[in-house]
Protein backbone atom coordinates (compact mmCIF):
# COMPACT_ATOMS: atom_id res chain seq x y z
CA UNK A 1 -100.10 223.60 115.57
CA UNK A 2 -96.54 224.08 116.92
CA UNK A 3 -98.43 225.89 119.99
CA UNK A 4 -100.87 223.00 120.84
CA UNK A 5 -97.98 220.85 120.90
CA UNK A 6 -96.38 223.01 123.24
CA UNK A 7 -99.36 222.84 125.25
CA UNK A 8 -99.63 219.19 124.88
CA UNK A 9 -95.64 218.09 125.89
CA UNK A 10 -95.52 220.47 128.62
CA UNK A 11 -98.66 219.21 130.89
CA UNK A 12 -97.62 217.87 134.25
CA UNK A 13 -99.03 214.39 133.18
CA UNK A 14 -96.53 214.11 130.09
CA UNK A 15 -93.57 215.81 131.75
CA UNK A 16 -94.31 213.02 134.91
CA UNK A 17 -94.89 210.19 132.11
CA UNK A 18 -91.69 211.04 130.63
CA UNK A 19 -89.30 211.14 133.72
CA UNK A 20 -91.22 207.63 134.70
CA UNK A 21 -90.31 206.28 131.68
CA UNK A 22 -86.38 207.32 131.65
CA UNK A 23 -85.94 206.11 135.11
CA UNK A 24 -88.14 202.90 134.53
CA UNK A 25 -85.09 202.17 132.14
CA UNK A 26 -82.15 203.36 133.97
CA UNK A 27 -84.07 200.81 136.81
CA UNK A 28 -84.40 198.15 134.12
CA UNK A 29 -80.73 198.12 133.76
CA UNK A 30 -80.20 198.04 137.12
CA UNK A 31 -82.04 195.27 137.63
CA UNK A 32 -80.13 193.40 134.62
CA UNK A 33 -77.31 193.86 136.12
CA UNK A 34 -77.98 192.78 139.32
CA UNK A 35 -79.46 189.33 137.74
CA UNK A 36 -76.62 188.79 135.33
CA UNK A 37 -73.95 189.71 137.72
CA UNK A 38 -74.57 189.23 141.37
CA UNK A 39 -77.67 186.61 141.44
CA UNK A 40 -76.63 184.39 138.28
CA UNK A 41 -73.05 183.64 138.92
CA UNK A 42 -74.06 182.17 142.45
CA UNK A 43 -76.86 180.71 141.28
CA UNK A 44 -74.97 178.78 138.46
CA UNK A 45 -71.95 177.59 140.75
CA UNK A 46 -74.51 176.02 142.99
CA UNK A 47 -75.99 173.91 140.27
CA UNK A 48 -72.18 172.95 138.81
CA UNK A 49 -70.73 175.82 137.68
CA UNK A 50 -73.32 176.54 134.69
CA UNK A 51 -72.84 179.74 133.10
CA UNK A 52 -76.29 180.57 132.28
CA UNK A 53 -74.99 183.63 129.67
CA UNK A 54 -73.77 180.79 127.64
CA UNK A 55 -76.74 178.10 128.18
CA UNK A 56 -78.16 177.44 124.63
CA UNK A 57 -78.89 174.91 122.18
CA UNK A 58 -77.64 174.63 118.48
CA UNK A 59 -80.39 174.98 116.06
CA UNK A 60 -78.22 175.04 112.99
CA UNK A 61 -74.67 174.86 112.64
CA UNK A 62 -72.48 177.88 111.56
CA UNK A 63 -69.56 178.08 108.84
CA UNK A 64 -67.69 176.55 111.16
CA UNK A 65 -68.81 173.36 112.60
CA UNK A 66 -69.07 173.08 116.37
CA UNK A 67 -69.10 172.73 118.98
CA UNK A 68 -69.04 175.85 120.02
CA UNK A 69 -67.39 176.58 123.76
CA UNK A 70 -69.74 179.98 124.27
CA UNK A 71 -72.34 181.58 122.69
CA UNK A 72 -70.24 184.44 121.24
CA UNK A 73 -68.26 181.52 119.12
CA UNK A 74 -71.58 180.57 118.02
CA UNK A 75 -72.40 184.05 117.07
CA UNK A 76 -69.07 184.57 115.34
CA UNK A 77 -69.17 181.22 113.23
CA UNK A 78 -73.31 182.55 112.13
CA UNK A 79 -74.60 179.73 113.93
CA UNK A 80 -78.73 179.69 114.76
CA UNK A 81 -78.75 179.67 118.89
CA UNK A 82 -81.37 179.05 121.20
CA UNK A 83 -80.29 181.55 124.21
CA UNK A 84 -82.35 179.47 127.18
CA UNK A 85 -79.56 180.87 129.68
CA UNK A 86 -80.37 184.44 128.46
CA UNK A 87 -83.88 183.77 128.16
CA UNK A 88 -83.55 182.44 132.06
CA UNK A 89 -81.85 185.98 133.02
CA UNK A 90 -84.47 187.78 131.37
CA UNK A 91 -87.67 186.14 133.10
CA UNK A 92 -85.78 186.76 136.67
CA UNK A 93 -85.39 190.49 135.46
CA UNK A 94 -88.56 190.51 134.61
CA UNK A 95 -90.09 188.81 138.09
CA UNK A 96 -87.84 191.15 140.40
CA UNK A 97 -88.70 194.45 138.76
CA UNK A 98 -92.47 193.05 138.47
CA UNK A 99 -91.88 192.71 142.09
CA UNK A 100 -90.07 195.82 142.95
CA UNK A 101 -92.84 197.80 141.07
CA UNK A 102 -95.42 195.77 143.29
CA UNK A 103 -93.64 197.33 146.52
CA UNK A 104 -93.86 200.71 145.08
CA UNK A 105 -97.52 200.58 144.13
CA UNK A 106 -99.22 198.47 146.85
CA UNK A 107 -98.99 201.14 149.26
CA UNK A 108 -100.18 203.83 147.49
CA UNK A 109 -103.04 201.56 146.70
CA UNK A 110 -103.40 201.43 150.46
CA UNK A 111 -103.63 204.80 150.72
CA UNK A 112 -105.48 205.39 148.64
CA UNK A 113 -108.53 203.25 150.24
CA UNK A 114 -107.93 204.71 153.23
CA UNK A 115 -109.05 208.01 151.30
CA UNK A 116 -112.00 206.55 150.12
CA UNK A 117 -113.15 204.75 153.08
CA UNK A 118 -113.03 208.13 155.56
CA UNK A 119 -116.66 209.22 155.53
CA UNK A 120 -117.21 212.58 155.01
CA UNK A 121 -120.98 212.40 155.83
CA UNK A 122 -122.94 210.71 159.26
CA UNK A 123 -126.32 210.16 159.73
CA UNK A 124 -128.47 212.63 162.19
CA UNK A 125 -129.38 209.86 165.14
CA UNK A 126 -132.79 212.16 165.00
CA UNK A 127 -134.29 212.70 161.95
CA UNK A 128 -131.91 210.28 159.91
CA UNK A 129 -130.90 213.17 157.47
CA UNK A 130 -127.04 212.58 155.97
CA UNK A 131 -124.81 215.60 157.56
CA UNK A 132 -121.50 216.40 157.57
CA UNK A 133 -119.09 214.25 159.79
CA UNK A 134 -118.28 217.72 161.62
CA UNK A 135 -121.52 219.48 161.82
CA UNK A 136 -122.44 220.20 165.73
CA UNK A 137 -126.09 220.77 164.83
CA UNK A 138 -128.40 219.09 162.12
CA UNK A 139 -129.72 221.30 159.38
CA UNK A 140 -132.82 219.72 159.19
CA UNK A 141 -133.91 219.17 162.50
CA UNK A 142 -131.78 221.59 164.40
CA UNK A 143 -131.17 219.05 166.92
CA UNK A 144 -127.89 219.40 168.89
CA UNK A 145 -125.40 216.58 168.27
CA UNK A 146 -122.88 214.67 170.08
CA UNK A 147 -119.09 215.09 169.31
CA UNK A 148 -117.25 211.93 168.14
């Protein structure tokens, strides 16, 4: 059993799988920061100075009443939140890696049409048999092609 699973971990599709998913995360927290520290802040001072880590709504109040200046004080006091500014964050995280893994995939889609649309085969103008792209001569007829 122990040797099957040897097997099984150490195929190239696993090993890949796994490094994909480590830096998929390390990217993911890239990303997070980039949308809770360099696009947010900017973002919030141009719609008047709205920290969006500390947009949310009180649902119920804590052991301390409120109101409560940031969302850690509402934590703190064991007040029920409704994080929309972190829930915000989290959907623009979300759209640029979404987007960012777009970029990465769309051209290897492309190539990989490109693949599948060079013809391997042509048509004898003579006989009509299918050929290779390269063959000089048909098989079938023997007739003596032209090069492309």
């Amino acid at each position: 059993m122990f040797k099957e699973f040897k097997e099984f971990a150490m195929r190239g599709n696993v090993v890949d799988m796994a490094v994909g998913i480590v830096i998929g995360a390390a990217f993911g927290t890239i990303i997070k920061s980039l949308v809770d520290d360099v696009l947010m802040p900017p973002i919030g001072m141009l719609l008047g100075n709205v920290d969006f880590s500390n947009l949310f709504a009180v649902i119920k109040a804590g052991k301390t009443a409120g109101p409560y200046l940031t969302l850690a004080e509402a934590k703190a006091a064991g007040a029920v939140t409704m994080n929309i500014g972190l829930f915000i964050n989290t959907i623009i995280s979300f759209l640029i890696v979404a987007f960012s893994v777009f970029l990465v995939i769309k051209p290897i889609n492309e190539m990989k049409k490109k693949e599948e649309a060079a013809p391997d085969k042509k048509d004898c103008p003579y006989c009509f048999s299918s050929i290779p792209i390269q063959a000089t001569r048909c098989p079938h007829c023997t007739a003596e092609l032209k090069k492309a």
